[in-house]
N, C-alpha and C. Protein backbone atom coordinates (compact mmCIF):
# COMPACT_ATOMS: atom_id res chain seq x y z
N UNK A 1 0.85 -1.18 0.00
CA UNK A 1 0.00 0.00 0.00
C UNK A 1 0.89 1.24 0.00
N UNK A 2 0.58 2.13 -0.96
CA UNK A 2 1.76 3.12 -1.16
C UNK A 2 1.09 4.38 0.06
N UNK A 3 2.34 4.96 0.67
CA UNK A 3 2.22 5.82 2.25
C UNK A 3 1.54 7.17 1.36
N UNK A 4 0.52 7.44 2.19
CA UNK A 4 -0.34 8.92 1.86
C UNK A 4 0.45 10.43 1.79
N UNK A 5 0.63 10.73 0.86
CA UNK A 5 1.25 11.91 0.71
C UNK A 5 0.50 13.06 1.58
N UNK A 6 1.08 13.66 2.02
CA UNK A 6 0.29 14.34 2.85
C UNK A 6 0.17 16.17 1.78
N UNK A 7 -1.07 16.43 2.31
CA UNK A 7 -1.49 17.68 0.89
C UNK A 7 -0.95 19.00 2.04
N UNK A 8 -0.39 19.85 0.73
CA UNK A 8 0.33 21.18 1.04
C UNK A 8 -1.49 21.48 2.40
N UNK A 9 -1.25 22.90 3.36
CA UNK A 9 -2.41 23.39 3.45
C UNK A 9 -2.75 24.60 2.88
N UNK A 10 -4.23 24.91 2.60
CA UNK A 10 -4.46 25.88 1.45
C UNK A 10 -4.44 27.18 2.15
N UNK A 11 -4.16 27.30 3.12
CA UNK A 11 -3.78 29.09 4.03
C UNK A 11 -2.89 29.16 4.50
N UNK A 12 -1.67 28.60 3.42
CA UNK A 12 -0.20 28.80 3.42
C UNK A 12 -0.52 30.15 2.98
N UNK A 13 -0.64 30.49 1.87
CA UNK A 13 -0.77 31.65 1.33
C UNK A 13 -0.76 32.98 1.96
N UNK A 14 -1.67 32.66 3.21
CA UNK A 14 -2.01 33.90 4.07
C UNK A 14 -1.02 33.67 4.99
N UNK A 15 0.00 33.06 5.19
CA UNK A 15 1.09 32.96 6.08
C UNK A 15 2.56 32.78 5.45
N UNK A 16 2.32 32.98 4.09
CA UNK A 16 3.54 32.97 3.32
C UNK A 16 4.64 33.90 3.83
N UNK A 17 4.37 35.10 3.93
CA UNK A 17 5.21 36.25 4.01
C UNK A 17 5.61 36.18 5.74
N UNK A 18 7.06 35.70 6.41
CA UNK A 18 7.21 35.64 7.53
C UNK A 18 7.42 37.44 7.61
N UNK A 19 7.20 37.53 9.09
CA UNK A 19 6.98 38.88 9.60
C UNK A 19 8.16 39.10 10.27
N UNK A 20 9.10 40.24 10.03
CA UNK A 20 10.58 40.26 10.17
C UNK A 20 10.69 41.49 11.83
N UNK A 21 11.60 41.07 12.37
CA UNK A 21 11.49 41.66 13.81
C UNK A 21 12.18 43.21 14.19
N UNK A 22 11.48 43.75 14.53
CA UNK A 22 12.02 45.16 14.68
C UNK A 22 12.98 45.13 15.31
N UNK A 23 13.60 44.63 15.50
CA UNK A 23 14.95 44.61 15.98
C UNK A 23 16.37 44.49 14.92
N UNK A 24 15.41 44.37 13.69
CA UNK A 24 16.17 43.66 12.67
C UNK A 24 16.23 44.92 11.86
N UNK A 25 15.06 45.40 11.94
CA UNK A 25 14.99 46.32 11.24
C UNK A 25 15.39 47.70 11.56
N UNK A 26 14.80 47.72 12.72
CA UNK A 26 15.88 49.23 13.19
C UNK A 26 17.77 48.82 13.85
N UNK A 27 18.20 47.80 13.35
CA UNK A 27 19.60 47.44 13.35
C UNK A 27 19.58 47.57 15.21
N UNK A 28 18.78 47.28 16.24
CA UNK A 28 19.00 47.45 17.08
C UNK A 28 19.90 45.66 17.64
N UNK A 29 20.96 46.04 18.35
CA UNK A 29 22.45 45.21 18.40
C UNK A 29 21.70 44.29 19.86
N UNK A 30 21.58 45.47 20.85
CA UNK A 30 21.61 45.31 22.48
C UNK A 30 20.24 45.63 23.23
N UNK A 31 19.56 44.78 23.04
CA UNK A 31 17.70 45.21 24.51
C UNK A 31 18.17 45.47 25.41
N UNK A 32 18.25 47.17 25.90
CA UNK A 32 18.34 47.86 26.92
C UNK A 32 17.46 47.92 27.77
N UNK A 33 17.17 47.41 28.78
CA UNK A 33 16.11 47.59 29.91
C UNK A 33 15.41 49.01 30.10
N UNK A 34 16.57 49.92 30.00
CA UNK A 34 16.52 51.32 29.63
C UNK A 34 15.57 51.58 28.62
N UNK A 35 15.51 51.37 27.77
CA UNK A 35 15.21 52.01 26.24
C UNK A 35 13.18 51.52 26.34
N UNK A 36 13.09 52.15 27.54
CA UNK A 36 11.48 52.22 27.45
C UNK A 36 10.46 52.24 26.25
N UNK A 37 10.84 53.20 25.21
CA UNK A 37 10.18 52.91 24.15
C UNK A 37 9.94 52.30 23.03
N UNK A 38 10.98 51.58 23.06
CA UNK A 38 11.63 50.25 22.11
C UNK A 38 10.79 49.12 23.14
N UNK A 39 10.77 49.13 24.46
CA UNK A 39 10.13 47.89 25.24
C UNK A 39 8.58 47.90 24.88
N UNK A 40 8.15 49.18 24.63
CA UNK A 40 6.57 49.14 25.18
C UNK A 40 6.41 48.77 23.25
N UNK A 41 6.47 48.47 23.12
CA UNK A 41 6.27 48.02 21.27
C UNK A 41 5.90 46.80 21.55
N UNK A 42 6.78 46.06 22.37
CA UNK A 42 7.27 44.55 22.40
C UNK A 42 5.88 44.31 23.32
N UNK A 43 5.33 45.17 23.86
CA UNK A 43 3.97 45.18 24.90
C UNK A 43 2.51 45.14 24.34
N UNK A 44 1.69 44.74 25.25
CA UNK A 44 0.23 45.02 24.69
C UNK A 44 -0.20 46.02 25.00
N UNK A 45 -1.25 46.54 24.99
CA UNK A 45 -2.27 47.54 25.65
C UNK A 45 -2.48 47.22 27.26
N UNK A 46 -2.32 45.94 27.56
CA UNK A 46 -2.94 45.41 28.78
C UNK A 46 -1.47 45.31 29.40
N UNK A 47 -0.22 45.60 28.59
CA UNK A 47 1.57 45.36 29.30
C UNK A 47 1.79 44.13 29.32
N UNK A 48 1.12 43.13 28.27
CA UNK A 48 1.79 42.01 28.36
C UNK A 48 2.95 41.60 27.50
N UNK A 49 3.60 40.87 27.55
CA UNK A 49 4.56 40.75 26.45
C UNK A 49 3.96 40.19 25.20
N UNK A 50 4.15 40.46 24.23
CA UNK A 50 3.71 40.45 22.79
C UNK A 50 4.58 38.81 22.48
N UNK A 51 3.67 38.28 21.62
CA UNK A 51 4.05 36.84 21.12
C UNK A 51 5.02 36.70 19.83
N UNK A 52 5.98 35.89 19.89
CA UNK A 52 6.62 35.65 18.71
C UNK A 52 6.22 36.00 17.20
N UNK A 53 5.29 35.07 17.40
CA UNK A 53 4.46 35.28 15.70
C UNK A 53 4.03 36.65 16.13
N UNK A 54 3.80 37.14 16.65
CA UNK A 54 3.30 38.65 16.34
C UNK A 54 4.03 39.66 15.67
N UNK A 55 5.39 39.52 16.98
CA UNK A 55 6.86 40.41 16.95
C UNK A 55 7.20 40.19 15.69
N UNK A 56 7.62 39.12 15.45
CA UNK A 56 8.54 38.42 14.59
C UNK A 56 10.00 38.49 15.10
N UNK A 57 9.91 38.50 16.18
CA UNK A 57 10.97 37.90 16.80
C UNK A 57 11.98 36.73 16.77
N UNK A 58 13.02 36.16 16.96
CA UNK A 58 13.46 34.62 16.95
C UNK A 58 13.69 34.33 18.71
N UNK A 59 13.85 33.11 18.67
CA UNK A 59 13.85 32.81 20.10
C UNK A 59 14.59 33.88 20.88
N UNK A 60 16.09 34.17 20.28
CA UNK A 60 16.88 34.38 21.32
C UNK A 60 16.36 36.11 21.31
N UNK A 61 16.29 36.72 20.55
CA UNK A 61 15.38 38.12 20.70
C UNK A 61 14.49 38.18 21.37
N UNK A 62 13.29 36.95 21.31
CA UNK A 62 12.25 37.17 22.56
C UNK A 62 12.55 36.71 23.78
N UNK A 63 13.61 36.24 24.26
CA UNK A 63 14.23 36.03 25.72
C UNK A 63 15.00 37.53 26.15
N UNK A 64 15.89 37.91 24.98
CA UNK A 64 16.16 39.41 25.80
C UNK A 64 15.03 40.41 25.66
N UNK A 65 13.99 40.32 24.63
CA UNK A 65 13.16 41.21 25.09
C UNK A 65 12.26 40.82 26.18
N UNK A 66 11.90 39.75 26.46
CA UNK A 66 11.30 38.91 27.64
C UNK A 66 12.07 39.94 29.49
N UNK A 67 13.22 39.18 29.07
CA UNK A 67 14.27 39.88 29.97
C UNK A 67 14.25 41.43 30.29
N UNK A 68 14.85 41.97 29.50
CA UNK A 68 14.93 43.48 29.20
C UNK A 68 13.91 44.10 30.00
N UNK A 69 12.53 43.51 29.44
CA UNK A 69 11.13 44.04 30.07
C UNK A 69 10.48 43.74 31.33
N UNK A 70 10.87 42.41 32.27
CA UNK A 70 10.97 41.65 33.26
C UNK A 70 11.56 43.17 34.33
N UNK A 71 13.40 43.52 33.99
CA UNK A 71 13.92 43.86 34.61
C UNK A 71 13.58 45.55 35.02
N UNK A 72 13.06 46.17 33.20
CA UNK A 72 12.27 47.38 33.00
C UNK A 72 11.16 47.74 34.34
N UNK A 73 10.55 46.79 34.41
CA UNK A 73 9.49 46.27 35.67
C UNK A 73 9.79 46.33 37.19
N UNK A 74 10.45 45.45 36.97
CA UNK A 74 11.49 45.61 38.50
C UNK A 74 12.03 47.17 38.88
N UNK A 75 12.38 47.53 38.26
CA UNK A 75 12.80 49.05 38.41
C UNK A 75 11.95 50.03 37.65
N UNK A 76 10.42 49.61 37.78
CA UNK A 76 9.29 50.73 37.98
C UNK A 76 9.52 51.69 36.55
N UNK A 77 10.37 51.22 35.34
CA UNK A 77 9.82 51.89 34.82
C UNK A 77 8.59 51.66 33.44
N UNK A 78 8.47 50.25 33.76
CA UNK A 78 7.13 49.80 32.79
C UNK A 78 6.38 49.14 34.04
N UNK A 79 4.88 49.57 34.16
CA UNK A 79 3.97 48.57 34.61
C UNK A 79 3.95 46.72 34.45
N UNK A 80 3.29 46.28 35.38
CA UNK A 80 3.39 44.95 35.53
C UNK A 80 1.39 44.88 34.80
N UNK A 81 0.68 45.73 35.05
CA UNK A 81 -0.36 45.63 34.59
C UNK A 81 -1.32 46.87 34.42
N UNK A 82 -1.78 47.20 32.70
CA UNK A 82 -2.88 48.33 32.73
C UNK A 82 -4.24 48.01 32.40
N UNK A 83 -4.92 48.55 33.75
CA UNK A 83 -6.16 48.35 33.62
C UNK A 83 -6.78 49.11 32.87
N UNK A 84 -8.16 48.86 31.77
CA UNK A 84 -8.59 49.42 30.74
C UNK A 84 -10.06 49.62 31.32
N UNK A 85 -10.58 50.58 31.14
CA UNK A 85 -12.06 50.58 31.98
C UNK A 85 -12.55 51.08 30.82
N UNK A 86 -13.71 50.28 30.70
CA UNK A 86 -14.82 50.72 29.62
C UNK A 86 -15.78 51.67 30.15
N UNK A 87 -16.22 52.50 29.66
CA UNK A 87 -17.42 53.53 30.08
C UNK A 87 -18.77 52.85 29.54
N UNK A 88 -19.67 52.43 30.76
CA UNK A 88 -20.52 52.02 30.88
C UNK A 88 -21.98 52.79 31.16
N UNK A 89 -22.17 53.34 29.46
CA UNK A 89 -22.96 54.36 29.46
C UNK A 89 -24.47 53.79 29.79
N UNK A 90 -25.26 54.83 29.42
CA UNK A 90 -26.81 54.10 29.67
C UNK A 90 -27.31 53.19 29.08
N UNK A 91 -28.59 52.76 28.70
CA UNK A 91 -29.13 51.51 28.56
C UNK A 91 -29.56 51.41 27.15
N UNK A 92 -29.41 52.78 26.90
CA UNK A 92 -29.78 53.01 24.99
C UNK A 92 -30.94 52.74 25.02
N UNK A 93 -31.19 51.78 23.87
CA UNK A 93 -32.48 51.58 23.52
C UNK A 93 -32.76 50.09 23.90
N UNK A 94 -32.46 49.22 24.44
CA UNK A 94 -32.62 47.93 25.09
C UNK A 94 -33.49 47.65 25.71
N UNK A 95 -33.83 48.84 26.23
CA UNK A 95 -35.20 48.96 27.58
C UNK A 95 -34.75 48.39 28.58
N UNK A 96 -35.34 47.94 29.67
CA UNK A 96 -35.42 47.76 30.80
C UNK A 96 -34.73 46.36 30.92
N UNK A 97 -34.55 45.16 30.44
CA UNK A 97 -34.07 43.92 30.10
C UNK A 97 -32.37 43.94 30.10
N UNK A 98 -31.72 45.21 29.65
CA UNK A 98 -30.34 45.11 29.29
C UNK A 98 -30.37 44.48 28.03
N UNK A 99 -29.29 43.40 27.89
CA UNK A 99 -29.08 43.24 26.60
C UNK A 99 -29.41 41.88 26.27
N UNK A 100 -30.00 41.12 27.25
CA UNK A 100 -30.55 40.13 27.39
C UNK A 100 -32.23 39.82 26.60
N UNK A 101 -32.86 40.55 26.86
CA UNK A 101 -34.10 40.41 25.90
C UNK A 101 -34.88 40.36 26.86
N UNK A 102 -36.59 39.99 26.19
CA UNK A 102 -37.39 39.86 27.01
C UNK A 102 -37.67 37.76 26.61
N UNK A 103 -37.23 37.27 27.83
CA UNK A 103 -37.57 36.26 27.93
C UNK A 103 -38.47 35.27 27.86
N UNK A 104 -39.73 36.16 27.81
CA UNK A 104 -41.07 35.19 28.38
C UNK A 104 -41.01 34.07 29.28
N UNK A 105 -42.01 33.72 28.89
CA UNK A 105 -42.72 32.73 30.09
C UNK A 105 -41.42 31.74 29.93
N UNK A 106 -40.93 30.99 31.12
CA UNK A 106 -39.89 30.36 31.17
C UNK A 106 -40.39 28.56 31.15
N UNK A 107 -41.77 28.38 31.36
CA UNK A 107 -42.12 27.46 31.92
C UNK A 107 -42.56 26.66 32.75
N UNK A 108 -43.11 25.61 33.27
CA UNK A 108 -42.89 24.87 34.01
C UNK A 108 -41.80 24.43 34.58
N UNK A 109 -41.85 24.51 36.01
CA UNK A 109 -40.09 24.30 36.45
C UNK A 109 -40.42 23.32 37.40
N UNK A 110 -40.93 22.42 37.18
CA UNK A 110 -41.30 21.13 38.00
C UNK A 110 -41.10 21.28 39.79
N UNK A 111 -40.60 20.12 39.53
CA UNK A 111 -40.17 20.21 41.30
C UNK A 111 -39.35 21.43 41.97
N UNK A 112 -38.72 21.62 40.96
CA UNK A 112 -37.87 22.89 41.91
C UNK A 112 -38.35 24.35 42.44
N UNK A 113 -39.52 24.37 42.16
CA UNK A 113 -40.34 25.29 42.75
C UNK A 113 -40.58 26.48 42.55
N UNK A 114 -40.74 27.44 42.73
CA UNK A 114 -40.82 29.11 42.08
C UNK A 114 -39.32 29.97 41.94
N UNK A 115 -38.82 29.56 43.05
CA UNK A 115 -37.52 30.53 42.78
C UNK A 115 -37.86 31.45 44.18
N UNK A 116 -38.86 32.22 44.39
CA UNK A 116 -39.10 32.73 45.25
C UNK A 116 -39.33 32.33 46.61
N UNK A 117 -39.45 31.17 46.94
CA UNK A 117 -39.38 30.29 48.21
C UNK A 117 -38.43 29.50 48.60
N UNK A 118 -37.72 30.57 48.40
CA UNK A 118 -36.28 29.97 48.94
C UNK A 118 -35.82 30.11 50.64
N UNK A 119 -36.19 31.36 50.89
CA UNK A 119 -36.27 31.87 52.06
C UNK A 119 -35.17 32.03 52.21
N UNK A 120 -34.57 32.07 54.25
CA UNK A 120 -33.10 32.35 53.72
C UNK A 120 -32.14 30.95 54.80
N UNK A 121 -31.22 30.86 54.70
CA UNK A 121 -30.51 29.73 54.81
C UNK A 121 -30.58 28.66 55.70
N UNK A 122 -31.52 29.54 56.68
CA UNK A 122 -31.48 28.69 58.11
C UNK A 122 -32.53 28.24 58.26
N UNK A 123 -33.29 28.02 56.98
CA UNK A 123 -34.90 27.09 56.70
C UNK A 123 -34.17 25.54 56.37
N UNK A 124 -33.06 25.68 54.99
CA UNK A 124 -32.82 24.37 54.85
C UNK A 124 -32.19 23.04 56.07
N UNK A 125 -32.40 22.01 55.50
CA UNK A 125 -31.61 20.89 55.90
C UNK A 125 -29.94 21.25 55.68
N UNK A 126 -29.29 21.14 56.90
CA UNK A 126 -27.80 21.43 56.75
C UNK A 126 -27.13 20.51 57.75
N UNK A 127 -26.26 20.78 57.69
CA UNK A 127 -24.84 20.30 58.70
C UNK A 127 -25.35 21.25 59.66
N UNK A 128 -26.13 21.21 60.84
CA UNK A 128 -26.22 21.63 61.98
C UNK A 128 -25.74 20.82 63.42
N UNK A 129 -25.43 21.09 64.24
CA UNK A 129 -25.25 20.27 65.37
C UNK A 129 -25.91 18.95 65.28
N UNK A 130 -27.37 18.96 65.63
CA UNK A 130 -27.75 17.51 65.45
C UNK A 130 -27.79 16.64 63.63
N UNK A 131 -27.49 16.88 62.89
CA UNK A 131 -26.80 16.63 61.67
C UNK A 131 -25.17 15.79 61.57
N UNK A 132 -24.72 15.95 62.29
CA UNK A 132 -23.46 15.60 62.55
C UNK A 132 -23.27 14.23 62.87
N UNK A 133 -22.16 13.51 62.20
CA UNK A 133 -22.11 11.97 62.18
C UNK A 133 -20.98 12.08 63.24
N UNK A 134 -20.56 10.37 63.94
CA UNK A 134 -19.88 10.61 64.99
C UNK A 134 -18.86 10.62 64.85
N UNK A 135 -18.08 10.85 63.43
CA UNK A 135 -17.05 11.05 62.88
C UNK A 135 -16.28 12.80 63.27
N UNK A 136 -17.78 13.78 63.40
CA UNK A 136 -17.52 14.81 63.65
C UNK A 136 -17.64 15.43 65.12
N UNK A 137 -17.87 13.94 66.13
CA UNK A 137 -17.78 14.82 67.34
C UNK A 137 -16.64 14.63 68.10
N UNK A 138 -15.31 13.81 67.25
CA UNK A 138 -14.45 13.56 67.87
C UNK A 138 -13.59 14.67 67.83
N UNK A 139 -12.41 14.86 68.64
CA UNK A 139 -11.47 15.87 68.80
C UNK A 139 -10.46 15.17 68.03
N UNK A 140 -9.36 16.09 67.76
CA UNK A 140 -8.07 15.60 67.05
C UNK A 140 -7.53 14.91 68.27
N UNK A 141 -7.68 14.76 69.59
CA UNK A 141 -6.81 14.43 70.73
C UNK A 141 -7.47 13.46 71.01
N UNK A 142 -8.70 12.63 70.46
CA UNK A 142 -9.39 11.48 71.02
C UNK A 142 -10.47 11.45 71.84
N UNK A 143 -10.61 12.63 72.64
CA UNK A 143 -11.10 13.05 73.59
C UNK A 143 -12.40 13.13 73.33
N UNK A 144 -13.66 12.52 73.83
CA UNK A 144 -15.15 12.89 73.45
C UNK A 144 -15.16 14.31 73.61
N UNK A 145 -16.37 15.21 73.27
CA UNK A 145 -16.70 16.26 73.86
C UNK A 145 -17.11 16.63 74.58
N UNK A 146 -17.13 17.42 75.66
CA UNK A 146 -17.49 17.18 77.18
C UNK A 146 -17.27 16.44 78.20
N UNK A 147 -16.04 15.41 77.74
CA UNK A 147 -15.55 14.48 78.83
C UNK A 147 -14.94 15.26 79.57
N UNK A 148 -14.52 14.99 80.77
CA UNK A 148 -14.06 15.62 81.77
C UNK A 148 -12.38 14.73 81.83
N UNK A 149 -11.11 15.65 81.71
CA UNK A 149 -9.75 15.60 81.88
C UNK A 149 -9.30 15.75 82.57
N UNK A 150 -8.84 14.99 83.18
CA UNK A 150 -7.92 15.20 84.38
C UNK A 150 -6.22 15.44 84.05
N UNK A 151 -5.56 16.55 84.79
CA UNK A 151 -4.20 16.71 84.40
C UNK A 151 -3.54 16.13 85.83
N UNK A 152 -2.58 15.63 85.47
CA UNK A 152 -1.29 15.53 86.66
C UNK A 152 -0.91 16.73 87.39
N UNK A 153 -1.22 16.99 88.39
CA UNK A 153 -0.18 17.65 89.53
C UNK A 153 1.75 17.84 89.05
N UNK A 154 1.93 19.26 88.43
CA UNK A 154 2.81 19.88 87.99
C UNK A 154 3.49 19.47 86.76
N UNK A 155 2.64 19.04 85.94
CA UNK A 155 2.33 18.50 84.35
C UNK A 155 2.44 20.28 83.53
N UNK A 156 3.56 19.94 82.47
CA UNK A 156 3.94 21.45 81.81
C UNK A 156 3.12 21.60 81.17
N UNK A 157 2.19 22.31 80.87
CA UNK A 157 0.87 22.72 79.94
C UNK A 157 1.46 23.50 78.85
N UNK A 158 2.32 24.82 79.30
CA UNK A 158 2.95 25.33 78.10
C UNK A 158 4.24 25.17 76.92
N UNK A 159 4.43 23.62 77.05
CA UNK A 159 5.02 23.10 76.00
C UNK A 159 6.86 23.33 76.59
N UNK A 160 7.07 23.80 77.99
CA UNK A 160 8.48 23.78 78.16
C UNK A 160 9.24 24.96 78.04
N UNK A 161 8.33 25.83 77.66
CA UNK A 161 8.82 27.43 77.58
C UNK A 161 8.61 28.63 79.17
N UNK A 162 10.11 29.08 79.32
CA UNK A 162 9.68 29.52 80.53
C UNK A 162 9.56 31.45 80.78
């Protein structure tokens, strides 16, 4: 049986052209920890480090820019993280629902009941005192609860510390 040639894939095309690294291109030799504005390139919007295939970086370029920007950090002069806050204007035209819709009737919800009779926590069945198996009334020391201990007459209680 002759071995299956395996077929080119057809969105080579759109990945033909490798993407060449600014480092290459502006002839830069040495990633200065310093050189803040050469780092924040290598960054996202959010200060993360930017990915190979993005950069077009080669390994050993994205370890000193990895580096470079690590140390940039350490000495406060690039963020470790920027928060982006969206402005969360009014409701537009959505109405009252948000952006969710109007749902209708949801159904029959069988056994589980309205939703509204839930009450609040200390209606259900729980792990309360009398709930408790006798697994949970033991002490780590063996000791029932409420047994009564007797200590020895000049027995060190505080472990030998004086």
């Amino acid at each position: 049986m002759p071995a299956k040639s395996r077929s080119k894939n057809k969105d080579n095309a759109r990945r033909a052209k490798k993407k060449t690294s600014l480092l290459i291109t502006e002839g830069v030799e040495y990633v200065d920890w310093k050189d803040v504005n050469l780092l924040r390139r290598f960054m996202s919007d959010r200060s993360k480090v930017r990915a190979r295939r993005v950069t077009g970086n080669n390994a050993q370029q994205q370890a000193d820019v990895a580096k470079a920007i690590k140390n940039a950090r350490e000495m406060a002069l690039l963020p470790y993280v920027t928060r982006i806050t969206q402005q969360r204007g009014g409701r537009g035209d959505r109405g009252d629902r948000g952006d969710r819709g109007d749902r209708g009737d949801r159904g029959d919800r069988g056994d589980r009941g309205d939703r509204g009779d839930r009450g609040d926590r200390g209606d259900r069945p729980g792990r309360g005192r009398e709930d408790r198996g006798p697994r949970d009334e033991r002490r780590d020391d063996g000791v029932e609860p409420g047994a009564e201990v007797t200590v020895p007459e000049g027995a060190d209680l505080d472990g030998g510390e004086e």
